[in-house]
C-alpha atoms as a PDB file:
ATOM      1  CA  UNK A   1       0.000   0.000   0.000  1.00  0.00           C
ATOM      2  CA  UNK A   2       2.977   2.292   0.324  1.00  0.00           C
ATOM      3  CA  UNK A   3       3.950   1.848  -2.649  1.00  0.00           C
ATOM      4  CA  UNK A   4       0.744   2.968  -4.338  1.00  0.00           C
ATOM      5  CA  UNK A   5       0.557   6.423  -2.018  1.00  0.00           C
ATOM      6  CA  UNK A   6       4.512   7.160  -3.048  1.00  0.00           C
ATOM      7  CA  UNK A   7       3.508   6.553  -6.792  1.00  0.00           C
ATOM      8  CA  UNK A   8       0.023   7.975  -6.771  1.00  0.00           C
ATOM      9  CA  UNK A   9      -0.720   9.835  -4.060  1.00  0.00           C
ATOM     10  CA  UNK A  10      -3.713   9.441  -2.069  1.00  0.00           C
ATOM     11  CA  UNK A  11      -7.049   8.907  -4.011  1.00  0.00           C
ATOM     12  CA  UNK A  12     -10.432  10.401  -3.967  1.00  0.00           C
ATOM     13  CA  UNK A  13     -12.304   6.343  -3.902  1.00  0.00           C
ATOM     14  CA  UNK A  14     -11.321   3.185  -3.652  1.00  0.00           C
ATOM     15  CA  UNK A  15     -13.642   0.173  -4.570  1.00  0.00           C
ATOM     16  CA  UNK A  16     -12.669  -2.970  -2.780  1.00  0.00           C
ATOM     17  CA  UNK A  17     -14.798  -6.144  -4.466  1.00  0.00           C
ATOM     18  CA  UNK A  18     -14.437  -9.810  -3.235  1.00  0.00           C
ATOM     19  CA  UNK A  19     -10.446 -10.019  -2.439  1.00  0.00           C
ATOM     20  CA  UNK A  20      -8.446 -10.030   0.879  1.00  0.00           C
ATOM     21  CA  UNK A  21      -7.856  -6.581   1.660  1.00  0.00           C
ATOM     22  CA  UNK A  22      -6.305  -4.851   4.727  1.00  0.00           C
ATOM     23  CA  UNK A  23      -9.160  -2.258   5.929  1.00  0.00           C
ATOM     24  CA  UNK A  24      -6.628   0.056   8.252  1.00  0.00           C
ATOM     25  CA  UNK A  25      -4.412   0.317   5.338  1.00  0.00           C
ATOM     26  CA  UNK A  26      -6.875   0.942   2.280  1.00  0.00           C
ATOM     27  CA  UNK A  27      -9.193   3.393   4.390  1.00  0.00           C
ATOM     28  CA  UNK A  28      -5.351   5.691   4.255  1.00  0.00           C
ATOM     29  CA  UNK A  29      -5.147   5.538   1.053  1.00  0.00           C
ATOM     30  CA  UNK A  30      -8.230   6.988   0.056  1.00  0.00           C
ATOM     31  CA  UNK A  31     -10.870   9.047   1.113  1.00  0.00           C
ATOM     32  CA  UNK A  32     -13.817   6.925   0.457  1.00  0.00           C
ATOM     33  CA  UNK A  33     -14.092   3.197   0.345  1.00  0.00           C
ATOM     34  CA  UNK A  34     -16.781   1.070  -1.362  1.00  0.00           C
ATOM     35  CA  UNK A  35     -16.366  -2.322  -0.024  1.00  0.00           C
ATOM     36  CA  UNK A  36     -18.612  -4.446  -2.059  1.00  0.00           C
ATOM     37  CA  UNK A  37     -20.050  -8.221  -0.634  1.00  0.00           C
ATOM     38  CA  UNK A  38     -22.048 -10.960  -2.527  1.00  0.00           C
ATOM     39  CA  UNK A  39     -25.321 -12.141  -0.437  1.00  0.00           C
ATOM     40  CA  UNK A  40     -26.696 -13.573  -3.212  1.00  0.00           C
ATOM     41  CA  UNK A  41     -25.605 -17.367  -2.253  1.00  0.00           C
ATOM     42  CA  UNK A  42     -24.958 -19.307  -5.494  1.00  0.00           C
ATOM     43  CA  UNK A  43     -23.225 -16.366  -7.035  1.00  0.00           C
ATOM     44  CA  UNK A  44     -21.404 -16.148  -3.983  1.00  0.00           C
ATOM     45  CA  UNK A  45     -20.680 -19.957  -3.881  1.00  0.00           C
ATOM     46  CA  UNK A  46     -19.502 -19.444  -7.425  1.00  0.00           C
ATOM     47  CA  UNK A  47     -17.510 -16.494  -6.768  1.00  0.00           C
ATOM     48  CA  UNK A  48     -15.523 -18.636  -3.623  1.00  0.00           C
ATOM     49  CA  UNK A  49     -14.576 -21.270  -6.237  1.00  0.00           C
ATOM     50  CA  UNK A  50     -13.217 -18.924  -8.866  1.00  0.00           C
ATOM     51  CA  UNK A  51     -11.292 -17.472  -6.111  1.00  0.00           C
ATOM     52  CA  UNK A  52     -10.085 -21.198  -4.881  1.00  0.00           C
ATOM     53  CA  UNK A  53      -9.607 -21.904  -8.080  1.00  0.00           C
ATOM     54  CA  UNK A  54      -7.271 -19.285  -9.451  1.00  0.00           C
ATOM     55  CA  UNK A  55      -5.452 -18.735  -5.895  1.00  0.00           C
ATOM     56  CA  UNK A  56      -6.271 -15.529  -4.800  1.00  0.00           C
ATOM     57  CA  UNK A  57      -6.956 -14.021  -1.127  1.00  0.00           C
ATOM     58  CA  UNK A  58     -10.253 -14.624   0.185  1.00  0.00           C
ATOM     59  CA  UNK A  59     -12.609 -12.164   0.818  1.00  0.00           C
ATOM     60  CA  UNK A  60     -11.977  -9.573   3.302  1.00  0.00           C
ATOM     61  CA  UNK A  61     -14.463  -9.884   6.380  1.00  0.00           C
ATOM     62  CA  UNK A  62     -13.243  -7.145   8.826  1.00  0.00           C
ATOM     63  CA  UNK A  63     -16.461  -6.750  10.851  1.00  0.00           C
ATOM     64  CA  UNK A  64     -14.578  -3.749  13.027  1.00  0.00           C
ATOM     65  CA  UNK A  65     -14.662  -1.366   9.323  1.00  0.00           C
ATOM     66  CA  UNK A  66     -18.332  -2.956   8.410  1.00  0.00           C
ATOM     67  CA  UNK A  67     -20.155  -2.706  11.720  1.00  0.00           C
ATOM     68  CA  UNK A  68     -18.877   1.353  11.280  1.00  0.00           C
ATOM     69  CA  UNK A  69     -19.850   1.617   7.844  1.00  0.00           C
ATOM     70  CA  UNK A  70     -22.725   2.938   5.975  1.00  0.00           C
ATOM     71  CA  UNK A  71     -24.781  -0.471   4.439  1.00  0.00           C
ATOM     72  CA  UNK A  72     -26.839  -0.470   1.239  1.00  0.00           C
ATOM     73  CA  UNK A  73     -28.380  -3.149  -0.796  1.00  0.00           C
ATOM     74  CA  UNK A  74     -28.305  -3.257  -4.557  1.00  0.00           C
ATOM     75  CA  UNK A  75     -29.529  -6.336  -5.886  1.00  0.00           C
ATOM     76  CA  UNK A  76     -27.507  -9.166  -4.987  1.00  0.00           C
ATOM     77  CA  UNK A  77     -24.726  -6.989  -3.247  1.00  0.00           C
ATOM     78  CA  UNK A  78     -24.247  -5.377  -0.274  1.00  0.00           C
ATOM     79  CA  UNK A  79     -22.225  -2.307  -0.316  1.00  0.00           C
ATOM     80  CA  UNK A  80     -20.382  -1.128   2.516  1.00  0.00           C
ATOM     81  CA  UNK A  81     -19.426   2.581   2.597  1.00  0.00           C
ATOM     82  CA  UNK A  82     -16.667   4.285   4.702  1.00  0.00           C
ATOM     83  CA  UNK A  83     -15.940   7.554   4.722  1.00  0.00           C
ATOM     84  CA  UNK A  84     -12.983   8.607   5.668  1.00  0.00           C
ATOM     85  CA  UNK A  85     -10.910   8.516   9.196  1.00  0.00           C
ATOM     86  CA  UNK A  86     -13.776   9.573  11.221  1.00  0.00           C
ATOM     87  CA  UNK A  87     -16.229   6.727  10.311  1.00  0.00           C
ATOM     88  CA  UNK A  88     -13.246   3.512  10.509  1.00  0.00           C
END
C-alpha cells in the first residue's frame, strides 16, 4: 500500500470487491471506500470457487470497518461505505 501512495498519491475512492484486503491500510489511502459483498448465495458460492480456483486471497471480512460503515443493498450486493478517518 505504500507503494501505491509514493507513486500515486492518495485517491479520492477506492472500490474494494471480493479479495483479501487490509481495511486500516486501504481506508489511508483513500478518502472513500466502497467495499462491495455478494449475499446472493450461489453467485457467492460461485464467486468462492473462482477465487479457490485461481489462488487468490479470500474475501476480506473485517467486521470492526463494516459494523462502522454505511450499508446499502443493490440487488444481490451489499455495499459497505466508509468515509474517511472519522467513520473507521
Amino acid at each position: 500500500m505504500d507503494e501505491l501512495i509514493n507513486k500515486y498519491g492518495k485517491f479520492d475512492t477506492a472500490i474494494v470487491c471480493s479479495r483479501g484486503v487490509d481495511m486500516e491500510k486501504i481506508d489511508k489511502i483513500a478518502d472513500e471506500v466502497y467495499f462491495i459483498a455478494i449475499r446472493d448465495r450461489p453467485i457467492d458460492l460461485f464467486n468462492q470457487a473462482l477465487i479457490k480456483g485461481l489462488g487468490l486471497t479470500p474475501p476480506a471480512t473485517d467486521e470492526k470497518f463494516l459494523k462502522k460503515a454505511e450499508k446499502k443493498e443493490l440487488g444481490p450486493l451489499t455495499i459497505y461505505v466508509i468515509r474517511g478517518a472519522s467513520t473507521a
